[in-house]
Structure formats: structure tokens, C-alpha cells
N, C-alpha and C. Protein backbone atom coordinates (compact mmCIF):
# COMPACT_ATOMS: atom_id res chain seq x y z
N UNK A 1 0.84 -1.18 0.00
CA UNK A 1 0.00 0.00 0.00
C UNK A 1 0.88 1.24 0.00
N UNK A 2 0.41 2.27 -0.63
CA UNK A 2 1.73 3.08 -0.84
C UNK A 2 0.73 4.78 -0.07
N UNK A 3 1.74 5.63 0.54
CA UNK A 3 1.00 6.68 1.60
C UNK A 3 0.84 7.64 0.08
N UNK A 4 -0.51 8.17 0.83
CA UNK A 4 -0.92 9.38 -0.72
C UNK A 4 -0.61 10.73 0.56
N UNK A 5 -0.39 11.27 -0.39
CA UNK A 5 -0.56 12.96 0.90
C UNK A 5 -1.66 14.19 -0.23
N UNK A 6 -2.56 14.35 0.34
CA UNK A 6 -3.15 15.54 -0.11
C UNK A 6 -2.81 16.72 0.45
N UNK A 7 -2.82 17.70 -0.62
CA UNK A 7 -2.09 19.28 -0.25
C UNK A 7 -3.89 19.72 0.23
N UNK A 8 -3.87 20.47 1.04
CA UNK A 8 -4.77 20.86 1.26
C UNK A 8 -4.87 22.38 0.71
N UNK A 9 -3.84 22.84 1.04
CA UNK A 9 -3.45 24.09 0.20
C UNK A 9 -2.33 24.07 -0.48
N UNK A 10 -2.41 25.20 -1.98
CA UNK A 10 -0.98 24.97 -2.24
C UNK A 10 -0.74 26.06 -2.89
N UNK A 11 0.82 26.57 -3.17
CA UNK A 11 0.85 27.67 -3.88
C UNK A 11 1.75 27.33 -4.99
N UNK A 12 1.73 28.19 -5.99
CA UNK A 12 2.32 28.26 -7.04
C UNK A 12 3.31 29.12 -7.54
N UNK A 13 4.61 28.80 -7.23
CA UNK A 13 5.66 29.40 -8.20
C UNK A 13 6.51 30.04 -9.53
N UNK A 14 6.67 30.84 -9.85
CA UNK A 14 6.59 31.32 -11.13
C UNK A 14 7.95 32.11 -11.26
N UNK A 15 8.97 31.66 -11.96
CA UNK A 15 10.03 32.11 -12.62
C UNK A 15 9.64 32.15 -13.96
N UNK A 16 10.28 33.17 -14.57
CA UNK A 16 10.05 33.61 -16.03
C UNK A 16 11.47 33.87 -16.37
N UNK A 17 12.53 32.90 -17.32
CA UNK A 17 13.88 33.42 -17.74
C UNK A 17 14.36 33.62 -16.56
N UNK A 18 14.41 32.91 -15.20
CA UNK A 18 15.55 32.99 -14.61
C UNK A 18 15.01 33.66 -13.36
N UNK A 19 13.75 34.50 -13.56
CA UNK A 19 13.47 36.00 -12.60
C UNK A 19 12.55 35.18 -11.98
N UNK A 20 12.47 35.33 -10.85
CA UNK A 20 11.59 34.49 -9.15
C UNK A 20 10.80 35.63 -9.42
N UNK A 21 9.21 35.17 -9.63
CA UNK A 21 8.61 36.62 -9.78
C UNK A 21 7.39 35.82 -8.75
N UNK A 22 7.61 35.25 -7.97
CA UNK A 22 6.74 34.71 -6.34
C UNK A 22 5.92 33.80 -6.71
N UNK A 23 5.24 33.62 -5.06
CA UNK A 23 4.44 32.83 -5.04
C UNK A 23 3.15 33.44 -5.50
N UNK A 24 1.85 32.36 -5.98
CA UNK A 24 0.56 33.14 -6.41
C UNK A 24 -0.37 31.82 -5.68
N UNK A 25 -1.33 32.27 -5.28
CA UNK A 25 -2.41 31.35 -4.30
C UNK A 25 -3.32 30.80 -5.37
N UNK A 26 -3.79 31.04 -6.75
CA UNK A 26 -4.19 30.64 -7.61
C UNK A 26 -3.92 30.31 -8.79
N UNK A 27 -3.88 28.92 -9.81
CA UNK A 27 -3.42 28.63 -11.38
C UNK A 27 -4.63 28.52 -11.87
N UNK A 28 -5.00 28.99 -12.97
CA UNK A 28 -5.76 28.23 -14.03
C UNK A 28 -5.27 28.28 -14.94
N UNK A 29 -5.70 27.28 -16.19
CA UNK A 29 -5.51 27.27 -17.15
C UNK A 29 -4.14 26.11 -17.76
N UNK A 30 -3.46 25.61 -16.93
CA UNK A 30 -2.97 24.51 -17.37
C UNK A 30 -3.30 23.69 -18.29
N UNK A 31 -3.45 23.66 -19.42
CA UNK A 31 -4.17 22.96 -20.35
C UNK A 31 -3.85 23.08 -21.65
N UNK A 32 -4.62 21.69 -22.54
CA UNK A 32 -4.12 21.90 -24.00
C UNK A 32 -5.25 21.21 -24.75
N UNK A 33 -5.73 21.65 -25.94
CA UNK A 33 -6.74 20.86 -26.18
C UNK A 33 -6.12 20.67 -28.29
N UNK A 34 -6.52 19.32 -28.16
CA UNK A 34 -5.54 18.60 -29.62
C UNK A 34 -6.84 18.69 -30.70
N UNK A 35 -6.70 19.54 -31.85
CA UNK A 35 -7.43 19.38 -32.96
C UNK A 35 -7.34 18.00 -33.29
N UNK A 36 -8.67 17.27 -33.85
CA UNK A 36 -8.70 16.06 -34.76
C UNK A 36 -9.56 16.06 -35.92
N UNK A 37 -8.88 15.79 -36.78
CA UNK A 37 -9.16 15.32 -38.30
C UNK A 37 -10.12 14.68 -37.93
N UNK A 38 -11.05 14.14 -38.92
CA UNK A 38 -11.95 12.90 -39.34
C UNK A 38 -11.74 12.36 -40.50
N UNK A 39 -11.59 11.09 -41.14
CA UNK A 39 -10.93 10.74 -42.20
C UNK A 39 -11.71 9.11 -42.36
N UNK A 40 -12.47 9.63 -43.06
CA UNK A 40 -13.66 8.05 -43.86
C UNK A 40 -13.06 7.53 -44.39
N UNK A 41 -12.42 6.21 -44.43
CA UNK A 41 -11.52 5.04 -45.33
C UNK A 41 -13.00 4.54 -46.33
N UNK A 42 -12.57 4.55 -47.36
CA UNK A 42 -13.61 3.91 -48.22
C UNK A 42 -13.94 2.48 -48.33
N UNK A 43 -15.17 2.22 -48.03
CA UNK A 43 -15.55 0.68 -47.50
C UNK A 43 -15.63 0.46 -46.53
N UNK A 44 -14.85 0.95 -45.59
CA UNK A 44 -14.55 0.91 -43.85
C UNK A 44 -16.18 1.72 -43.56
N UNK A 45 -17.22 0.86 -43.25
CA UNK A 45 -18.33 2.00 -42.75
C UNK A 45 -18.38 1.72 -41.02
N UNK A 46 -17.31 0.95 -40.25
CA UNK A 46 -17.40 0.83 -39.37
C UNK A 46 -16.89 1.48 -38.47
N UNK A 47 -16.33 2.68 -39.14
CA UNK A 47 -15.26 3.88 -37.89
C UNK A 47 -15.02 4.41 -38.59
N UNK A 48 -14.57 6.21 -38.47
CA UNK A 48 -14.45 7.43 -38.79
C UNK A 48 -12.70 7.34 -37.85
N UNK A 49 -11.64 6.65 -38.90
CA UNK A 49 -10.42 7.70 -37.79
C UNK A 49 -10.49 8.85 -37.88
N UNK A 50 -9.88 8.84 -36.36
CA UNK A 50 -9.44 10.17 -35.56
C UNK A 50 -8.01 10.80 -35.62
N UNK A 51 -7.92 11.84 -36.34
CA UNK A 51 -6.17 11.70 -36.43
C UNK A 51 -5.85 12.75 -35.72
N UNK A 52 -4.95 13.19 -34.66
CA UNK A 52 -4.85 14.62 -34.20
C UNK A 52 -3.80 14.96 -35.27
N UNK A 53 -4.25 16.70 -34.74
CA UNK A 53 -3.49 17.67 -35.38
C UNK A 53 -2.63 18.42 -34.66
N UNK A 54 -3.91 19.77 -34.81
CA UNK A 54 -2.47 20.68 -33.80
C UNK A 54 -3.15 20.70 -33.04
N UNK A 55 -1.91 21.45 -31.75
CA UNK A 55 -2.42 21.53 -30.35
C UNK A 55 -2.24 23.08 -30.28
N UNK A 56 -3.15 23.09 -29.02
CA UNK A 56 -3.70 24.79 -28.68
C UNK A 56 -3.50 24.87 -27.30
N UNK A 57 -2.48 25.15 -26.96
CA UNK A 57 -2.22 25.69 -25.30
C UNK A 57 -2.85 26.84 -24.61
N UNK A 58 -3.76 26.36 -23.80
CA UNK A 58 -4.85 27.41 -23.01
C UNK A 58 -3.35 28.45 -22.79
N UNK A 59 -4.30 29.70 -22.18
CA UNK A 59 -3.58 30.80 -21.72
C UNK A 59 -4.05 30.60 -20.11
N UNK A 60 -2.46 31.03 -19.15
CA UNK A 60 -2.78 30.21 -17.68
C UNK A 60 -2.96 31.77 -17.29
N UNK A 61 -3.51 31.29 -15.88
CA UNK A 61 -4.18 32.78 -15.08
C UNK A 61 -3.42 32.28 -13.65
N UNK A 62 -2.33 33.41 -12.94
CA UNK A 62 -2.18 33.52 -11.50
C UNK A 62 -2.60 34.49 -11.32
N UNK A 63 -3.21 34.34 -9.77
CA UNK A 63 -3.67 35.48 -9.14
C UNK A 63 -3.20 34.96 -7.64
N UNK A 64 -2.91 36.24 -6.70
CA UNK A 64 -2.42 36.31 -5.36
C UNK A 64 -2.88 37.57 -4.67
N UNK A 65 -3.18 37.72 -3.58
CA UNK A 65 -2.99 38.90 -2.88
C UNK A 65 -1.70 39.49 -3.01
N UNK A 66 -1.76 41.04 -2.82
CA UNK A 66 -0.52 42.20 -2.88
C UNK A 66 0.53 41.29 -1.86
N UNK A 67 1.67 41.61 -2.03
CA UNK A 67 2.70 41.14 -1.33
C UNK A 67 4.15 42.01 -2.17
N UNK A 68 5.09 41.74 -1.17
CA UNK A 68 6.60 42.44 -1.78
C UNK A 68 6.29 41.92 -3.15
N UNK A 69 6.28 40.69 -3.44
CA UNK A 69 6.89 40.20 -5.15
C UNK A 69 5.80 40.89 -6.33
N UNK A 70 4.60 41.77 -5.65
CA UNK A 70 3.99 42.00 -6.85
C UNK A 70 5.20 43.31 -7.76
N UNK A 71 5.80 43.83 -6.78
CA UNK A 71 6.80 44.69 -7.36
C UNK A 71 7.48 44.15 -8.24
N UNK A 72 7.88 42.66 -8.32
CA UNK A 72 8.58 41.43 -9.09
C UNK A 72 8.01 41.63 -10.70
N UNK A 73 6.75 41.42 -10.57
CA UNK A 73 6.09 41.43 -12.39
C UNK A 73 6.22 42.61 -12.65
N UNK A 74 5.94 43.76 -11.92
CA UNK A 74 5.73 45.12 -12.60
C UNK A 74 6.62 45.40 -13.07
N UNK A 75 8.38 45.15 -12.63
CA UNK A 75 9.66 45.25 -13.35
C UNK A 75 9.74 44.38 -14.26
N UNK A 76 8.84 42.62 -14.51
CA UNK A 76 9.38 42.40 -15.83
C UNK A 76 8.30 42.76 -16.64
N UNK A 77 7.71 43.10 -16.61
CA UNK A 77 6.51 44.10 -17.46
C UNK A 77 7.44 45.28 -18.04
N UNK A 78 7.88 45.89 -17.21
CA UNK A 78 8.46 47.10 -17.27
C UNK A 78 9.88 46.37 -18.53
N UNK A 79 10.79 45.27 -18.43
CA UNK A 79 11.21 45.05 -18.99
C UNK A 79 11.23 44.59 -20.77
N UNK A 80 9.80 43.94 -20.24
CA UNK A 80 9.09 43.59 -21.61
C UNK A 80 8.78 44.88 -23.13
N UNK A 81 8.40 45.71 -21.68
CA UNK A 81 7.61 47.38 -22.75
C UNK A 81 9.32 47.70 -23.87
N UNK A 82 10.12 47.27 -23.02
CA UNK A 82 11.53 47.87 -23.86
C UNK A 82 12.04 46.70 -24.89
N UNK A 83 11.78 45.38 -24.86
CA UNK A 83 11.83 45.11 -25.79
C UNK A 83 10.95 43.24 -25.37
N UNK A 84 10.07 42.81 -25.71
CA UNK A 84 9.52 41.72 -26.05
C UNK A 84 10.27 40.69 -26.11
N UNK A 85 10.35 39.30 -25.62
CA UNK A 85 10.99 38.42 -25.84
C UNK A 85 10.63 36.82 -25.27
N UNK A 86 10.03 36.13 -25.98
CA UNK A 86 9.31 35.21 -25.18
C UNK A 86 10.69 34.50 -24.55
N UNK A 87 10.35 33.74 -23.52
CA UNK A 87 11.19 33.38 -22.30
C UNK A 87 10.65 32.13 -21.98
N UNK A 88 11.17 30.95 -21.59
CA UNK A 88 11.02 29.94 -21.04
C UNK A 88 10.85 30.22 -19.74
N UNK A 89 10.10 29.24 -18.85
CA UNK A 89 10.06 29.65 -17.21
C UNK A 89 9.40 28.65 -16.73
N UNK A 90 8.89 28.73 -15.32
CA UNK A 90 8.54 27.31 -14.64
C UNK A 90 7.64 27.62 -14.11
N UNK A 91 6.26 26.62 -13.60
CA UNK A 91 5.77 27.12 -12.24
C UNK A 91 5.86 25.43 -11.31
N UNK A 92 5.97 26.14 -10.20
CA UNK A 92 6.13 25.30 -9.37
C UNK A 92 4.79 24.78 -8.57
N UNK A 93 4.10 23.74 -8.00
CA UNK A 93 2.88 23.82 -7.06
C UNK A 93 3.72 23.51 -5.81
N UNK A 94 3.35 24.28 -4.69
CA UNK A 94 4.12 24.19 -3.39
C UNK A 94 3.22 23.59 -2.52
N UNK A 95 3.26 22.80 -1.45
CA UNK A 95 2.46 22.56 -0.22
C UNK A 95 2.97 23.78 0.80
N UNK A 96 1.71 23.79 1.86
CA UNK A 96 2.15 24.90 2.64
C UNK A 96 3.64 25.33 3.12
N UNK A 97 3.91 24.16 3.87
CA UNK A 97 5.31 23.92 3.73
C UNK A 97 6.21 24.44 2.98
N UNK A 98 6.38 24.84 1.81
CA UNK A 98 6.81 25.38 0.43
C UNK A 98 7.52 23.86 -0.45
N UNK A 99 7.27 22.16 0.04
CA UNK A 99 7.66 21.07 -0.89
C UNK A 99 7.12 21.49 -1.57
N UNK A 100 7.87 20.93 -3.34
CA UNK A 100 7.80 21.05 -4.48
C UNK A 100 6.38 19.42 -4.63
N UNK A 101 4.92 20.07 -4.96
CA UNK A 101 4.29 18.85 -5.27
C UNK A 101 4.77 18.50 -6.68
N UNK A 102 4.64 19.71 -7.65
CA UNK A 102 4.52 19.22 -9.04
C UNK A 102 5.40 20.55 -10.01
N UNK A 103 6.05 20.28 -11.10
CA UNK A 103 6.56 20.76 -12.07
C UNK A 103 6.33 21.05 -13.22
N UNK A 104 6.20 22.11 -13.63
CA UNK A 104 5.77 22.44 -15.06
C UNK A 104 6.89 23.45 -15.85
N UNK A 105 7.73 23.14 -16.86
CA UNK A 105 8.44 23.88 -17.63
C UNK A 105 7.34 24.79 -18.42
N UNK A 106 7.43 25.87 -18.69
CA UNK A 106 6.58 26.54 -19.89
C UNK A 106 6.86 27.55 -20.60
N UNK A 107 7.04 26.91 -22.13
CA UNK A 107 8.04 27.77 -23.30
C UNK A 107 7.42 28.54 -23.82
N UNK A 108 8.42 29.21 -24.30
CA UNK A 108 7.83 30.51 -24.79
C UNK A 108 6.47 31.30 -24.59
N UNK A 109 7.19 32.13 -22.95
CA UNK A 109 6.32 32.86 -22.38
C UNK A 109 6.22 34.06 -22.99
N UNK A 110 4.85 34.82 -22.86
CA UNK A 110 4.59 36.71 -23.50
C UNK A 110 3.45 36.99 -22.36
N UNK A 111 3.28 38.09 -21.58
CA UNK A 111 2.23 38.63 -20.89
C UNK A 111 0.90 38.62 -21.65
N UNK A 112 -0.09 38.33 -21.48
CA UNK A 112 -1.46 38.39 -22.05
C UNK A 112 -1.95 39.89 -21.28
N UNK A 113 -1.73 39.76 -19.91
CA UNK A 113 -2.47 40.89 -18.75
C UNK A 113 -2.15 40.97 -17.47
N UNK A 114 -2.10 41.90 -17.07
CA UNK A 114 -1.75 42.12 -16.14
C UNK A 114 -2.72 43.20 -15.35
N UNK A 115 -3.41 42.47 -14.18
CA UNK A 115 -4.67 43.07 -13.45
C UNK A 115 -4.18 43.61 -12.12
N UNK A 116 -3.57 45.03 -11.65
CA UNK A 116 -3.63 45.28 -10.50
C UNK A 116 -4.14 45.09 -9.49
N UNK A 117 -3.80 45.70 -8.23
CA UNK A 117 -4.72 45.24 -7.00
C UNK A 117 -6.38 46.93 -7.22
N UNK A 118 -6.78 46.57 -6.40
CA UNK A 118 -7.83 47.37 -6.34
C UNK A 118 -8.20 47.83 -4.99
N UNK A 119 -7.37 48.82 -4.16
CA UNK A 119 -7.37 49.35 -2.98
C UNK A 119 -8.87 50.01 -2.57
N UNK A 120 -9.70 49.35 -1.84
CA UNK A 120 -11.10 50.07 -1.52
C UNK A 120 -11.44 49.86 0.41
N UNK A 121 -10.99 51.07 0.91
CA UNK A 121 -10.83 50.98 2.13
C UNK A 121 -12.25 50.50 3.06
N UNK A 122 -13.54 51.03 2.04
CA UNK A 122 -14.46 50.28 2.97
C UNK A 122 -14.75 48.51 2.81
N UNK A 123 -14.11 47.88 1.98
CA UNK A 123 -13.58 46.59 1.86
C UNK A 123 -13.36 45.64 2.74
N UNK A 124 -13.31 44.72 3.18
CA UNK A 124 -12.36 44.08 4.09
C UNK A 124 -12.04 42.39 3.31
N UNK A 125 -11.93 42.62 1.52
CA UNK A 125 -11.14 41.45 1.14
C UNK A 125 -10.21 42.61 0.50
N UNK A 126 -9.53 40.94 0.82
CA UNK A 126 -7.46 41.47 0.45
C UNK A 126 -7.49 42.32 -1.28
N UNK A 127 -6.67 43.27 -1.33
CA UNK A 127 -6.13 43.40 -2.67
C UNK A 127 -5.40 42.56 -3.48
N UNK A 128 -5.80 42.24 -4.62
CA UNK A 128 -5.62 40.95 -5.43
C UNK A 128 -5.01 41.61 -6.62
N UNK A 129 -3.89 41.07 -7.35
CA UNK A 129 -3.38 40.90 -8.46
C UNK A 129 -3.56 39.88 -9.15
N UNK A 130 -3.43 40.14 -10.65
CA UNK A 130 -3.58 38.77 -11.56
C UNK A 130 -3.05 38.89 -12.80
N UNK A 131 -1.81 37.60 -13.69
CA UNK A 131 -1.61 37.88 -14.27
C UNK A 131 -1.93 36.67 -15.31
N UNK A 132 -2.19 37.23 -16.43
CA UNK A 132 -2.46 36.13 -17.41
C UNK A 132 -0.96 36.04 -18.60
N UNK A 133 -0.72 34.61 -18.89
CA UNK A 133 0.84 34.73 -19.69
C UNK A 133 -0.48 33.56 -20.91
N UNK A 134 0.32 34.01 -21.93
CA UNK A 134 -0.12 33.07 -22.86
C UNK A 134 1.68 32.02 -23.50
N UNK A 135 1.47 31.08 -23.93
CA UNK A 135 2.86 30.08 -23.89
C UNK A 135 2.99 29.66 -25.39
N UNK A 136 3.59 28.67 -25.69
CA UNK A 136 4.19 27.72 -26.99
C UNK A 136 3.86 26.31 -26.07
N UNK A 137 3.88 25.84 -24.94
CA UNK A 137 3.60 24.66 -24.60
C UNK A 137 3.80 24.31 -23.10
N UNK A 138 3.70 23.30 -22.60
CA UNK A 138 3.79 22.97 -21.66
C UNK A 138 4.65 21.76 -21.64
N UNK A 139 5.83 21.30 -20.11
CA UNK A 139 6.36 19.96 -20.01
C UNK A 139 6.71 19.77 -18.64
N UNK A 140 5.98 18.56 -18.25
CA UNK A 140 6.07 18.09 -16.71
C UNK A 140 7.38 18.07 -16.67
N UNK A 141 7.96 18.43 -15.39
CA UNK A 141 9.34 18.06 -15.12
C UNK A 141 9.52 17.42 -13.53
């Protein structure tokens, strides 16, 4: 019998080219969805192959409450405006703890968006950032 451990919480790590740009309390968008052909063999009336094609890598979404590292994206934002350059980078899933659960390489990164926090003093939820990167692919590591 082998021990499972569930994260109950977890956070997510994000280097872009090298730059630790923090932890974020939310991922979406991990994903890829594979075009398929349909292709009738003549005589064959018993199946339609399926052939894939291309693949389409969702665009991923972090979001976190304000913290020191939101200063982190706004400089490579700030870097980007001067000259564009997609970048390889990683995200990490952390258990509270900060163990590494899971690995994701992801090539050729470009900013999609970038959503500030929204300071409203009669409020009492946290100020939230969010950034959306669109990629070239994804690879477990």
C-alpha cells in the first residue's frame, strides 16, 4: 500500500527566464486541447479515424494577494515594454510547507495581462493581483 498525501493548500511558483517573480495562491488554465481530423476510409463503414493535429495551449491565469513580489512582475513588465521576448520559465505547485508537489516547464512565455490590485478601504477582502501569460507549450518536469 503506498502513503498518498493531499495538499490541502498549495501555492504556485513562477520564474520567467531565470526572474523568481513569487508565489501566487491561484493557477488556471494549465491545459491543451488537440485538434482532430476525421478521415472516412472507403468501404470501412465501421469507424471514422481520428487523427490529431495541432495543439492549442490554453492561456494560464495567476492570481495572489498584494505582497513584496507584486513589485517582481511590474519590473518584468516594465522590462518587456523595452523590448519583447518570449522566455522559457517554470511554475512550481508548493504545499504549505513550500515542498515542491509538481513541475511544469513553460516555453515561450509573453504577458497576455496584467490586473492590479484594487485598494477600496471600505472593503475588508485582500487586494488581489492577476496575471495572465499566454505560452508555446507545456512539459512536466
Amino acid at each position: 500500500m503506498t502513503d498518498r498525501v493531499f495538499a490541502t493548500s498549495v501555492y504556485f511558483r513562477l520564474a520567467i527566464g531565470g526572474d523568481d517573480l513569487g508565489a501566487f495562491h491561484t493557477c488556471t488554465g494549465l491545459g491543451a486541447q488537440v485538434e482532430v481530423e476525421q478521415f472516412t476510409e472507403g468501404g470501412n463503414n465501421g469507424f471514422t479515424w481520428q487523427l490529431p493535429s495541432r495543439i492549442t495551449w490554453t492561456n494560464i491565469t495567476l492570481s495572489r494577494p498584494v505582497t513584496a513580489d507584486t513589485t517582481k512582475v511590474s519590473r518584468w513588465l516594465e522590462q518587456l515594454v523595452r523590448r519583447v521576448e518570449r522566455k522559457n520559465g517554470e511554475i512550481v505547485a508548493l504545499e504549505p510547507n513550500l515542498t515542491p508537489i509538481a513541475r511544469w516547464q513553460v516555453l515561450g512565455i509573453v504577458p497576455v495581462s496584467w490586473q492590479g490590485p484594487s485598494f477600496d478601504p471600505s472593503s475588508s477582502q485582500a487586494a488581489v493581483e492577476t496575471l495572465e501569460i499566454a505560452h508555446e507549450g507545456l512539459r512536466a518536469s
